[in-house]
N, C-alpha and C. Protein backbone atom coordinates (compact mmCIF):
# COMPACT_ATOMS: atom_id res chain seq x y z
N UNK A 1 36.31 -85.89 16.96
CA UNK A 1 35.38 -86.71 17.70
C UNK A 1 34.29 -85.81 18.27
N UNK A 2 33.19 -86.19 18.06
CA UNK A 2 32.00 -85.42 18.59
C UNK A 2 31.52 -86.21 19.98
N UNK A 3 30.32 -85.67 20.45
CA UNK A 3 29.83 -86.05 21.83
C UNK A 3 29.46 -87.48 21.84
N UNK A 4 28.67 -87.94 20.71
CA UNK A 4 28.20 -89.03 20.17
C UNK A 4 29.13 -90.31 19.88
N UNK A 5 30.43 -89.93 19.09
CA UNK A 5 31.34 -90.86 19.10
C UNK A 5 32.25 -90.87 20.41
N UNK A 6 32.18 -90.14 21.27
CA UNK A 6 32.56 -90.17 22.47
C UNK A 6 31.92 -91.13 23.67
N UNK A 7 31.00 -90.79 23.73
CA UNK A 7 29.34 -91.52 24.46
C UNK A 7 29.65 -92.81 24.39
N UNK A 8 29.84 -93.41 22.77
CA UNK A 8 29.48 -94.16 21.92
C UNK A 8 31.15 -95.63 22.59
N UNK A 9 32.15 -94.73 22.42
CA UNK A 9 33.03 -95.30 22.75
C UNK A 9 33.83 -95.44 24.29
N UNK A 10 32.57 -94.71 25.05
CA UNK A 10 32.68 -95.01 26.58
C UNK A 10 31.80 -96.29 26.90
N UNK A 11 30.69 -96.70 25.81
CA UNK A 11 29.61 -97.63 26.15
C UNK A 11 28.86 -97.37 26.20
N UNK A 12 28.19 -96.43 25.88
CA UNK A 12 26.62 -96.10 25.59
C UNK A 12 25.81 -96.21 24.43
N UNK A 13 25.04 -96.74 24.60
CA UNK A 13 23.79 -96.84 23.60
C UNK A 13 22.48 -96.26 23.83
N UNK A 14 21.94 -95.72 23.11
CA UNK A 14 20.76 -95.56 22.77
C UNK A 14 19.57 -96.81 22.55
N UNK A 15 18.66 -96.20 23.04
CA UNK A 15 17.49 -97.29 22.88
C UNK A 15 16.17 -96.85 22.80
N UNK A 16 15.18 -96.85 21.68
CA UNK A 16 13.90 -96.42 21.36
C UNK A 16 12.84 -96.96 22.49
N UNK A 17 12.33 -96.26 22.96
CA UNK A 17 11.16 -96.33 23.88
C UNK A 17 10.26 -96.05 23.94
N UNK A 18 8.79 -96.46 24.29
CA UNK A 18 7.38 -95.89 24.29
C UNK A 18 7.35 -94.22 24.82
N UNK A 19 6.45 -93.80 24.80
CA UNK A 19 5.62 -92.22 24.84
C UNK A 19 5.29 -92.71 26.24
N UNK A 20 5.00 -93.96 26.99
CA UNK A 20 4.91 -93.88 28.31
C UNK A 20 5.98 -93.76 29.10
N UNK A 21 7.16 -93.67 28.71
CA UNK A 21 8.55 -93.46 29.54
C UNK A 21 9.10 -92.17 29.24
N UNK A 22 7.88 -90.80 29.01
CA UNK A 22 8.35 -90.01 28.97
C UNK A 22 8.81 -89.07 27.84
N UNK A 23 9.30 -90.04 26.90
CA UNK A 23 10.39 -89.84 25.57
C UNK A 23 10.63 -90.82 25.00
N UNK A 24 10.99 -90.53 23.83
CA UNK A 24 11.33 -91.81 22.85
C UNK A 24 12.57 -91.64 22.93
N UNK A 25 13.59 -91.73 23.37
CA UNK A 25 15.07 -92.07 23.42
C UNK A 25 15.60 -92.02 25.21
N UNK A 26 16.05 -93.42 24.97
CA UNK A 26 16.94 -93.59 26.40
C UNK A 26 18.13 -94.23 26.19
N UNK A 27 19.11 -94.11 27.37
CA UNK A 27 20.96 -94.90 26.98
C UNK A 27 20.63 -95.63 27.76
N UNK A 28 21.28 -96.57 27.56
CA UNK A 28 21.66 -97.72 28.87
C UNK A 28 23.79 -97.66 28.61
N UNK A 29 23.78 -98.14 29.76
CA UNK A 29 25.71 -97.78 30.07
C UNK A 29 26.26 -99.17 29.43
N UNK A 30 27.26 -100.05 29.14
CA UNK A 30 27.54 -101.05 28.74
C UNK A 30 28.24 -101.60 30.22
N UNK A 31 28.29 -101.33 31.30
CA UNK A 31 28.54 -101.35 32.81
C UNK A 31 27.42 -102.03 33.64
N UNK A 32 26.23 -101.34 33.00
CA UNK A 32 24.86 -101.70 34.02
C UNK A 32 23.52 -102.31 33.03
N UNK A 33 24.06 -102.86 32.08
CA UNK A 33 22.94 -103.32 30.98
C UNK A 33 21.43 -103.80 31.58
N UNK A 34 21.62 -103.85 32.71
CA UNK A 34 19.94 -104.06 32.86
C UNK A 34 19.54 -102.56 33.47
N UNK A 35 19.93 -101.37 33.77
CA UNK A 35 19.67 -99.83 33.79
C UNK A 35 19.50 -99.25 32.71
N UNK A 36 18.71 -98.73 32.61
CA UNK A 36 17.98 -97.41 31.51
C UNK A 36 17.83 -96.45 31.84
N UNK A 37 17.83 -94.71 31.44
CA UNK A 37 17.33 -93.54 31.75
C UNK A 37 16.75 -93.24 30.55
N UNK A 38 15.36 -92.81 30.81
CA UNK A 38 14.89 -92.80 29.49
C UNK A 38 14.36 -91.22 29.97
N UNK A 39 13.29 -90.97 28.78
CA UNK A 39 12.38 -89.78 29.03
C UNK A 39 12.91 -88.52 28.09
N UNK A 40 13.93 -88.74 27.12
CA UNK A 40 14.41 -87.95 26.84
C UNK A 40 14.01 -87.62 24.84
N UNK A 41 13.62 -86.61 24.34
CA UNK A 41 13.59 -86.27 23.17
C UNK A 41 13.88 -86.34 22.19
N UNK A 42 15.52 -86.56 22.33
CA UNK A 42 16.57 -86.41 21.34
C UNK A 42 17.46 -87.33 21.39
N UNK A 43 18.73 -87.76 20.95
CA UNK A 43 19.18 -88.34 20.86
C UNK A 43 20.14 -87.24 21.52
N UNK A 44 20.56 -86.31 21.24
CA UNK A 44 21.25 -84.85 22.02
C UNK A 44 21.24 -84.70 23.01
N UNK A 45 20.16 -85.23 23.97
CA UNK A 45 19.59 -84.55 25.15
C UNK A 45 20.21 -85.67 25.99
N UNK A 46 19.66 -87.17 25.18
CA UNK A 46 20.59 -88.10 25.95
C UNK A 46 21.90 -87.79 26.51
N UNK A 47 22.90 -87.98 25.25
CA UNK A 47 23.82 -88.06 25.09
C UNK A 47 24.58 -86.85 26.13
N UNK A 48 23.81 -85.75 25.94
CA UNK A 48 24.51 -84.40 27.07
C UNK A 48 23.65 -85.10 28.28
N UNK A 49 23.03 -85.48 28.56
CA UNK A 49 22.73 -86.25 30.43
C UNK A 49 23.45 -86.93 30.96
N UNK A 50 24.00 -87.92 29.62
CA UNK A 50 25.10 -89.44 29.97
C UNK A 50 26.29 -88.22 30.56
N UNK A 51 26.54 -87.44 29.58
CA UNK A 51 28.19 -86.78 29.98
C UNK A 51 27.96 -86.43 31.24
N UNK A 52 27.13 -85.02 31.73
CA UNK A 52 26.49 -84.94 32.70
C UNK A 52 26.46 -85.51 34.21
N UNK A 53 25.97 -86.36 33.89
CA UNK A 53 25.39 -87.39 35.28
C UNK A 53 26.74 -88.04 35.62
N UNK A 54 27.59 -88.44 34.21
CA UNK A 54 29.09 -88.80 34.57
C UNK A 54 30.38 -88.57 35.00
N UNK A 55 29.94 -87.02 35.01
CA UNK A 55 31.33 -86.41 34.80
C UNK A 55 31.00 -84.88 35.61
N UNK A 56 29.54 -84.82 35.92
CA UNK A 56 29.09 -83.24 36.66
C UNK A 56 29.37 -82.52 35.68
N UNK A 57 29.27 -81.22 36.53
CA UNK A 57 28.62 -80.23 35.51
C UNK A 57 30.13 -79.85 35.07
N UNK A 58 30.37 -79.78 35.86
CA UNK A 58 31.61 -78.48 35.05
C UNK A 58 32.60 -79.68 34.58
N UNK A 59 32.99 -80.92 34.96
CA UNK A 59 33.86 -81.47 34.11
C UNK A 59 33.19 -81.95 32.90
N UNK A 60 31.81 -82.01 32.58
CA UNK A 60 31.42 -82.01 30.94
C UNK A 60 31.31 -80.89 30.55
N UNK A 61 31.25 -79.52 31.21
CA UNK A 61 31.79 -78.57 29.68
C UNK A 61 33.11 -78.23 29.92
N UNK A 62 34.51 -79.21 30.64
CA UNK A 62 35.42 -79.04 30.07
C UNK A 62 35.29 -80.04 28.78
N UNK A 63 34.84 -80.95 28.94
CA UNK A 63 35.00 -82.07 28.02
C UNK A 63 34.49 -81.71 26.80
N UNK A 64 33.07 -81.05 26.56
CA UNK A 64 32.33 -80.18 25.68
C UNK A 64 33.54 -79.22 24.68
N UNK A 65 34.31 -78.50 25.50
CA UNK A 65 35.50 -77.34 24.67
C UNK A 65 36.07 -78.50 24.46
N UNK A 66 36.55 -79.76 24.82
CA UNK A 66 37.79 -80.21 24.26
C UNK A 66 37.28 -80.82 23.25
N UNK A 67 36.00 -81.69 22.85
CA UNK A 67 35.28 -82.16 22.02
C UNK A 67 35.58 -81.10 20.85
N UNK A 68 34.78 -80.02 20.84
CA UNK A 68 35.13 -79.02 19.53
C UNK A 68 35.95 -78.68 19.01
N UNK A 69 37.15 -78.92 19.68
CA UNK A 69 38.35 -78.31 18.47
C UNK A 69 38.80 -79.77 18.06
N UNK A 70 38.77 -80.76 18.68
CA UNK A 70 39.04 -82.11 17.63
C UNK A 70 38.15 -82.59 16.71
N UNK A 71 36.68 -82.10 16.76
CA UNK A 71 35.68 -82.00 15.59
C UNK A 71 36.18 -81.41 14.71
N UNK A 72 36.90 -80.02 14.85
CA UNK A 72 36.65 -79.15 13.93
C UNK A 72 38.24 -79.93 12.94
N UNK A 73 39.35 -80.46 13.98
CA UNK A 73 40.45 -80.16 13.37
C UNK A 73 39.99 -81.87 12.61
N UNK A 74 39.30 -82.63 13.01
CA UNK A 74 38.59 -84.05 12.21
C UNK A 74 38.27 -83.78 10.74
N UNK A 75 37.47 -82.30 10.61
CA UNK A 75 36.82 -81.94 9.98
C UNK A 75 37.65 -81.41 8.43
N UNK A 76 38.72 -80.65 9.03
CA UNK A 76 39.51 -80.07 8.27
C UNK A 76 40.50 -81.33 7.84
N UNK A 77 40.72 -82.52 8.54
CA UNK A 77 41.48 -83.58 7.40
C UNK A 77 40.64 -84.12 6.32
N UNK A 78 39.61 -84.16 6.87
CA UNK A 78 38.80 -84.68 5.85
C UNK A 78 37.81 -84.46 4.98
């Protein structure tokens, strides 16, 4: 499982946005559907803010190490 299918299966989505909000990619939470954070570049940048803003700093890069070795061992079944 990567950051994305993680994100993805906490309730987050992505959503394309004008050049006046900053950035073309923002999440909204599946919790607060009328909230947006937009302003962001990537779809990456999102996705590491959502963890972030959710979880602080240091419990998303525990979450970050635990993410990578179930990528990798995902990777190697398949």
């Amino acid at each position: 499982m990567n950051l994305e299918q993680f994100a993805k299966s906490a309730g987050v989505t992505l959503v394309v946005c004008d050049k006046d909000w900053g950035g073309k990619v923002a999440y909204k939470m599946k919790d607060s559907p009328n909230c947006m954070v937009a302003g962001f570049r990537t779809e990456q940048a999102a996705y590491k803010h959502w963890l972030k803003s959710t979880f602080g700093e240091h419990a998303a890069k525990a979450v970050t190490k635990l993410l990578k070795p179930a990528r990798r061992m995902y990777e190697k079944e398949n």
